[in-house]
Protein backbone atom coordinates (compact mmCIF):
# COMPACT_ATOMS: atom_id res chain seq x y z
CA UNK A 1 -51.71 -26.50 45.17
CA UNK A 2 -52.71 -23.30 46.90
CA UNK A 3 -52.57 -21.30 44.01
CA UNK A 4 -55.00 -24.08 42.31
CA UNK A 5 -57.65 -23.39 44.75
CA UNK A 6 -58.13 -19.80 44.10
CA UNK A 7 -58.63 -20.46 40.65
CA UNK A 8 -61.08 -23.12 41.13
CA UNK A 9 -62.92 -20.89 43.12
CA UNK A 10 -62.48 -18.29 39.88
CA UNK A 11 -64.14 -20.75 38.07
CA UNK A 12 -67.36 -21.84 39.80
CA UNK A 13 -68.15 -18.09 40.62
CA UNK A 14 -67.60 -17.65 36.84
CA UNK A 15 -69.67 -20.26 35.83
CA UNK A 16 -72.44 -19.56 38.47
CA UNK A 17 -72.05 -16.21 37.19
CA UNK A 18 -72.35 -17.34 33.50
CA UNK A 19 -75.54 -19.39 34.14
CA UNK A 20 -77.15 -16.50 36.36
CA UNK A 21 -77.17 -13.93 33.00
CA UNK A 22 -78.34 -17.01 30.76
CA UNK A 23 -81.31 -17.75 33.41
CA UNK A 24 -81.99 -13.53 33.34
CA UNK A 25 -81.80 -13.52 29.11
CA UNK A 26 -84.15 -16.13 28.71
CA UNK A 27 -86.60 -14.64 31.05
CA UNK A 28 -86.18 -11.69 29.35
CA UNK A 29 -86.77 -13.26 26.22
CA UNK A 30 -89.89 -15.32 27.43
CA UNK A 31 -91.18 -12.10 28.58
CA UNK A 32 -90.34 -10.04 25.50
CA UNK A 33 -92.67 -13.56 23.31
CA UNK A 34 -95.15 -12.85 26.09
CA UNK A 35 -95.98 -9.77 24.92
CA UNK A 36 -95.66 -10.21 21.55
CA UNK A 37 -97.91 -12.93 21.69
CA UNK A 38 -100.63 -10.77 23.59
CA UNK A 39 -100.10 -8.13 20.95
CA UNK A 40 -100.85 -10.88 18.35
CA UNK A 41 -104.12 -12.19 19.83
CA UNK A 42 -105.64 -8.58 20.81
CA UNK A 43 -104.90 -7.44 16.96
CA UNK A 44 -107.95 -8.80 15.66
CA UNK A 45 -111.88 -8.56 16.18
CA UNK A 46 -112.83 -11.86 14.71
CA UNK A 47 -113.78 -14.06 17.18
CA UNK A 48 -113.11 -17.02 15.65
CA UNK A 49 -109.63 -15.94 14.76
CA UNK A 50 -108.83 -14.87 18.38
CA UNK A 51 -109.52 -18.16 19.41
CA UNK A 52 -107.16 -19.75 17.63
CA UNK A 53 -104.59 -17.58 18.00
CA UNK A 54 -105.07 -17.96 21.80
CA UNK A 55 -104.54 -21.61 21.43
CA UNK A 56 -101.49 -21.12 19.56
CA UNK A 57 -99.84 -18.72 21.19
CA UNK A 58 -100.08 -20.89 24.41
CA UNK A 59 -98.33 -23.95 22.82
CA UNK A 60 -95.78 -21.45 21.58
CA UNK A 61 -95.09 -19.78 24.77
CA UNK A 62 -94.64 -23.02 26.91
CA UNK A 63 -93.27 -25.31 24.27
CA UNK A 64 -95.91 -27.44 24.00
CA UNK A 65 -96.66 -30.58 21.82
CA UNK A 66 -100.28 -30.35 22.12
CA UNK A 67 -102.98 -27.32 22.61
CA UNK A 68 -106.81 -26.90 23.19
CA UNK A 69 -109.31 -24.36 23.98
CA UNK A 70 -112.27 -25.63 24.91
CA UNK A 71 -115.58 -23.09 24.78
CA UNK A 72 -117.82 -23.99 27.58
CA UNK A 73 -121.77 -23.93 26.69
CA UNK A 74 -124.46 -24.24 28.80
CA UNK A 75 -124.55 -26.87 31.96
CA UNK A 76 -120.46 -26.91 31.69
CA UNK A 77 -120.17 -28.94 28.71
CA UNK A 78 -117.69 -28.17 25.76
CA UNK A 79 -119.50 -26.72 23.12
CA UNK A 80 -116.24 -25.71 20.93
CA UNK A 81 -113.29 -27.27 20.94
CA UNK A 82 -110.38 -25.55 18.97
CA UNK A 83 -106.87 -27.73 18.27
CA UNK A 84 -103.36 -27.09 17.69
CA UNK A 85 -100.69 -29.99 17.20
CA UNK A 86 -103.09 -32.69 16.07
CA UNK A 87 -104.29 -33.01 12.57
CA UNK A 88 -107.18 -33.17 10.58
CA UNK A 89 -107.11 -36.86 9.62
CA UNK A 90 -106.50 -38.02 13.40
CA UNK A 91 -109.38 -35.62 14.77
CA UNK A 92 -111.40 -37.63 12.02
CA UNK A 93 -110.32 -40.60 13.75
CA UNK A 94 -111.55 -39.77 17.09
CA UNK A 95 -114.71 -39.45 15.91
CA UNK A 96 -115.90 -36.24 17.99
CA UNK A 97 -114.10 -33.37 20.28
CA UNK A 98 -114.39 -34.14 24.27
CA UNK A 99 -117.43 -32.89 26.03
CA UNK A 100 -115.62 -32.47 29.30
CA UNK A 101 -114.97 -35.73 30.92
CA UNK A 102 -112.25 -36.77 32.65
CA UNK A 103 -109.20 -34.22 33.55
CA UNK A 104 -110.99 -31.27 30.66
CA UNK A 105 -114.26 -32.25 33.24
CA UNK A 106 -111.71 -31.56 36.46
CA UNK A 107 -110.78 -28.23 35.17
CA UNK A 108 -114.48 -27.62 34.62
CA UNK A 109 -115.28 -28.11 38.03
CA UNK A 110 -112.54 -26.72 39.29
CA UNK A 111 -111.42 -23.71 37.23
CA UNK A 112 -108.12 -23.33 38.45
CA UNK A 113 -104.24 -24.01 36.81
CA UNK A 114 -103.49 -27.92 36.87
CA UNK A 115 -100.31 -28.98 36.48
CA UNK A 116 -99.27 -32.58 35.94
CA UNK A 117 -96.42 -34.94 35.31
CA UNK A 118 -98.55 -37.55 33.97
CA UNK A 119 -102.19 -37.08 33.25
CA UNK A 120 -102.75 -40.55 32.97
CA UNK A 121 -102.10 -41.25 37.02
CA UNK A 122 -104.22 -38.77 37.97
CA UNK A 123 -107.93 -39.70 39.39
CA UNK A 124 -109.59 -38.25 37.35
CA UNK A 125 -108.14 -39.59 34.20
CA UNK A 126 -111.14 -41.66 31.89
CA UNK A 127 -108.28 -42.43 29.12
CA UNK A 128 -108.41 -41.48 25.77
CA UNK A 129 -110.50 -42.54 22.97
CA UNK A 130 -109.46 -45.17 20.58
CA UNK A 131 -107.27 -43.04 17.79
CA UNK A 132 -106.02 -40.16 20.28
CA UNK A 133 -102.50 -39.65 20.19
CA UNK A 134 -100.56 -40.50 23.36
CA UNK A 135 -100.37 -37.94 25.92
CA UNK A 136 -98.33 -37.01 29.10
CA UNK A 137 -97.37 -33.98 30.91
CA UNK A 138 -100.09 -31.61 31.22
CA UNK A 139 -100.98 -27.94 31.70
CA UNK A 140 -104.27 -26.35 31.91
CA UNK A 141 -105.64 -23.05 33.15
CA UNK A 142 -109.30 -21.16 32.50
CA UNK A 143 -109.59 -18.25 30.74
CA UNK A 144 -112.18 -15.85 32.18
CA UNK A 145 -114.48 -13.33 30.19
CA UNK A 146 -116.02 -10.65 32.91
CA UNK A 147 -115.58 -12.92 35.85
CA UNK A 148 -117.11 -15.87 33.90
CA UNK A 149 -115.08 -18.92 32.77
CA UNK A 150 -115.27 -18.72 29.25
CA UNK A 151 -113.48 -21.99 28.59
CA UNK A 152 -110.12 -23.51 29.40
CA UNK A 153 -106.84 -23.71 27.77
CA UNK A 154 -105.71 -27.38 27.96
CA UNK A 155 -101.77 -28.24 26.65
CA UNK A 156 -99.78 -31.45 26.63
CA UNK A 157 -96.33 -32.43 25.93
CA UNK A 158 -93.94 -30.26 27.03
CA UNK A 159 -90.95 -30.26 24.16
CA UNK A 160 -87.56 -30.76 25.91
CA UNK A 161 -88.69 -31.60 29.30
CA UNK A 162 -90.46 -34.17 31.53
CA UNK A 163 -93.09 -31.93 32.13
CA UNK A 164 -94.14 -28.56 32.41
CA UNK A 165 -92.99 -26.27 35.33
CA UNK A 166 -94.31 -23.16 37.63
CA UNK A 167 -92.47 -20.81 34.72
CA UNK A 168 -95.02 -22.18 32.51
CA UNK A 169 -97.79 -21.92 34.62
CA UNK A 170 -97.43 -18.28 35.36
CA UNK A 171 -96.71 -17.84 31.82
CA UNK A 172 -99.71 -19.03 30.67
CA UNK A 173 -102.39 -17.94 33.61
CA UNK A 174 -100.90 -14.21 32.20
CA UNK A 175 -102.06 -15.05 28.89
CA UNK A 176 -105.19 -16.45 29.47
CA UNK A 177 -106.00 -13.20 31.20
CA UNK A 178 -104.60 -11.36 28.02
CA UNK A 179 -106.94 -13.60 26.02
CA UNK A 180 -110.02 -12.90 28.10
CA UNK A 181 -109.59 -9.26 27.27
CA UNK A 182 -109.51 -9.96 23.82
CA UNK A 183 -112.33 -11.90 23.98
CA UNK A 184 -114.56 -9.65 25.42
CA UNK A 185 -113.62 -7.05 22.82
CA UNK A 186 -114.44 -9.08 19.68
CA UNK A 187 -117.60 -10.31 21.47
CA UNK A 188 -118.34 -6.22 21.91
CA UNK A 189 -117.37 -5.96 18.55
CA UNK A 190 -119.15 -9.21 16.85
CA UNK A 191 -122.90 -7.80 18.82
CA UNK A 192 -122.11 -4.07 17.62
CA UNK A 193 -121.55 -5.77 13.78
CA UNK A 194 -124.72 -8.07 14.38
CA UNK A 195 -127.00 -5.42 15.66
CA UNK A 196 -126.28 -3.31 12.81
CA UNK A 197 -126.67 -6.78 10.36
CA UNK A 198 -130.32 -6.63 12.34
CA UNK A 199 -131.22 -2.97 11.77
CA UNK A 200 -129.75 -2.62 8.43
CA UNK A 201 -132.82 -5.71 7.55
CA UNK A 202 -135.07 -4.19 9.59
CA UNK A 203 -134.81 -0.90 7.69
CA UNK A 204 -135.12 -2.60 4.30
CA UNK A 205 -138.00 -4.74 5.67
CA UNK A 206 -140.07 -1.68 6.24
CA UNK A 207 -139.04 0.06 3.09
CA UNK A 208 -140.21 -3.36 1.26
CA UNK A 209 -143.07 -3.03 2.64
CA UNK A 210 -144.03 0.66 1.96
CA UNK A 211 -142.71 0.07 -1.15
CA UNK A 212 -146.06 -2.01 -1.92
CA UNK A 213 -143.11 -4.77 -3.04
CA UNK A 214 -145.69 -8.52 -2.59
CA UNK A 215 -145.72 -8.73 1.34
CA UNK A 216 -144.92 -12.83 0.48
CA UNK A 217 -141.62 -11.79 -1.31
CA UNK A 218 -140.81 -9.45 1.53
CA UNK A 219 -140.86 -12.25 4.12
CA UNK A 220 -139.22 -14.77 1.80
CA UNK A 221 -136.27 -12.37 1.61
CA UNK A 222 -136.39 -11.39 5.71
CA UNK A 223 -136.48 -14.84 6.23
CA UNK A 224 -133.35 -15.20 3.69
CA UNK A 225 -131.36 -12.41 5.53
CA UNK A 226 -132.39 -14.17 8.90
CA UNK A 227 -130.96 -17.63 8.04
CA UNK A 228 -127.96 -16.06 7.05
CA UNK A 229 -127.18 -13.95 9.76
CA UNK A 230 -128.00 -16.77 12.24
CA UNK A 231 -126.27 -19.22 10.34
CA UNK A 232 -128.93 -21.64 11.03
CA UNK A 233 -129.96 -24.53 8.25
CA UNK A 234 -133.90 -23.39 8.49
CA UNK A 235 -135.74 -20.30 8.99
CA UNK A 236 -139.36 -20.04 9.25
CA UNK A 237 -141.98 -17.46 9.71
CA UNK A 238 -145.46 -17.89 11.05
CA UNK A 239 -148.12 -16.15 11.52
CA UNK A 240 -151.90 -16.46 13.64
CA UNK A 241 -154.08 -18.27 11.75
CA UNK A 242 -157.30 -16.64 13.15
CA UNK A 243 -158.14 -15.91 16.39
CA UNK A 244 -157.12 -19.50 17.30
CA UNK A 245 -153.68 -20.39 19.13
CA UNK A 246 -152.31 -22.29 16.22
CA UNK A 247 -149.54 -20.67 13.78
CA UNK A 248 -148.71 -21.22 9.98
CA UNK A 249 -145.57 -20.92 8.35
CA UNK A 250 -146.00 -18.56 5.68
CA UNK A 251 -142.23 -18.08 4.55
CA UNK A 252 -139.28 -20.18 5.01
CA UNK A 253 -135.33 -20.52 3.79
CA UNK A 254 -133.26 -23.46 4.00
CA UNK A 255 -133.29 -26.90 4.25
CA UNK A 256 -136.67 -28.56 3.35
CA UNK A 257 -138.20 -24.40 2.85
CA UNK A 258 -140.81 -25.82 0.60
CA UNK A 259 -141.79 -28.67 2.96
CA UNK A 260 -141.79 -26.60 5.87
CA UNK A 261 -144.28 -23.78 4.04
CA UNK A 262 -148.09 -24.21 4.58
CA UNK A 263 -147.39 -25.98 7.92
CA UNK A 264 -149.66 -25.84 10.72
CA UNK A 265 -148.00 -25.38 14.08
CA UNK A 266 -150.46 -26.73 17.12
CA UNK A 267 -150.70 -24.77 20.20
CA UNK A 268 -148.16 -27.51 22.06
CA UNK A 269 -145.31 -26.57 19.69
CA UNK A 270 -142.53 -24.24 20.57
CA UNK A 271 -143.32 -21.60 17.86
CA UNK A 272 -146.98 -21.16 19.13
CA UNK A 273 -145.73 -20.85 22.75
CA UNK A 274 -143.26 -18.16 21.35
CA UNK A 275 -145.91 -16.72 20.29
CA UNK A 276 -148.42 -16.79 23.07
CA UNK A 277 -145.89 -15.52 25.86
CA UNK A 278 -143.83 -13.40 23.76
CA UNK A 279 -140.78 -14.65 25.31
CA UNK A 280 -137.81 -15.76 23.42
CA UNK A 281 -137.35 -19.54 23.71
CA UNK A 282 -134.46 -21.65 23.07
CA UNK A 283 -133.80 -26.00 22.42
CA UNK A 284 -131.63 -28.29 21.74
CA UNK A 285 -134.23 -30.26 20.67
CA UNK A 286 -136.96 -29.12 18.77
């Protein structure tokens, strides 16, 4: 018998031993996927294309059903909402991304890491829409561009556990600051591309125009390069008519161009205030 206890005692240290090195390998590992997965977001300069690899790399690193990022616009609403985990037919389902009620609205408010067991119990829960898929554990955390919060990463489901832990939480608060680095650089590098976009027209603009090239085709096609640059549906350009206050849209591109030509614009419309302050002005509702 006293021989027997000895060994036991072998054995425990052994296997306390044994589970020590597996504890030390996997953070190892974890921390070797961390970096590769920073590596993998900062690799590219398209925005768009960080973004999502931002979203998937954090449902990757904490084994995670479910991933967001929401893109906060202006007043703290989500303006962009970019998915991982649910699928196209679903999202059509839903009928429309979140706009930051609820538990996304909490982190809004608040923007620090939440952690929860069940995000259904909390508060601050409004439940989900009719069509969502069922959710549980959650784990969010901002991610902030210069100081700002850009937006927040939002994931659900943790795979092969009740719910997420502190390990995941650090894991992911280290790459959300990873991602707000690469954010900032393909921001830096989308207003370099765009202000060259902007000169490049400008340039050609003036050489239309010196050119003796028909100063209505010259607009047409600044107004063309505008449109697609913005990426808006309509671009128009008007001019004085007069010495009054009111505008006319000489050129236009887009949707309903050839209505929108020959308009008059009144002194109480946006364009002619544009015009009469020579400030930049911006709507959500024309």
């Amino acid at each position: 018998m006293s021989a027997a206890l000895p060994q036991l005692r072998l054995d425990e240290l052994l296997e306390g031993l044994q589970r020590q090195v597996a504890r030390v390998r996997a953070a190892r590992d974890r921390v070797h996927t961390l970096l590769d997965a920073v590596l993998v977001i900062g690799s590219d300069l398209e925005l768009e294309v960080v973004l999502q690899r931002i979203v998937e790399s954090a449902v990757s690193l904490v084994d995670a059903r479910y991933g967001a990022l929401g893109v906060l616009g202006e007043e703290g609403t989500i303006r962009q909402f970019l998915t991982v985990g649910v699928d196209e037919e679903t999202i059509a389902g839903m009928g429309h991304y979140p706009r930051g009620a609820g538990i996304l609205g909490l982190l809004i408010r608040h923007p620090e890491p939440l952690r929860l067991a069940d995000l259904a119990r909390h508060p601050a829960s409004v439940g989900f829409p009719p069509g969502h898929p069922p959710m549980t554990s959650f784990l969010g955390t901002p991610v902030m561009v210069r100081e700002q919060v850009f937006g927040n990463l939002y994931l659900t489901d943790k795979q092969g556990a009740a719910q997420f832990d502190a390990d995941d939480e650090a894991v992911l608060r280290t790459l959300a600051a990873a991602a707000g680095v690469a954010i900032d650089n393909a921001r830096l590098y989308e207003d370099a591309r765009r202000r060259q976009r902007w000169l490049a027209a400008s340039n050609e603009l003036t050489r239309s125009l010196l050119s003796g090239t028909d100063p209505a085709a010259v607009l047409e096609s600044f107004t063309s390069t505008v449109r697609e640059m913005a990426g808006a549906d309509l671009v128009t350009l008007a001019i004085p008519v007069g010495d009054g206050s009111e505008l006319v849209i000489e050129a236009a591109s887009g949707t309903h161009a050839e209505r929108a030509r020959g308009l008059v614009l009144g002194a109480a419309t946006l364009a002619a205030k544009v015009f009469a302050s020579g400030e930049t002005i911006t709507s959500e509702a024309v």
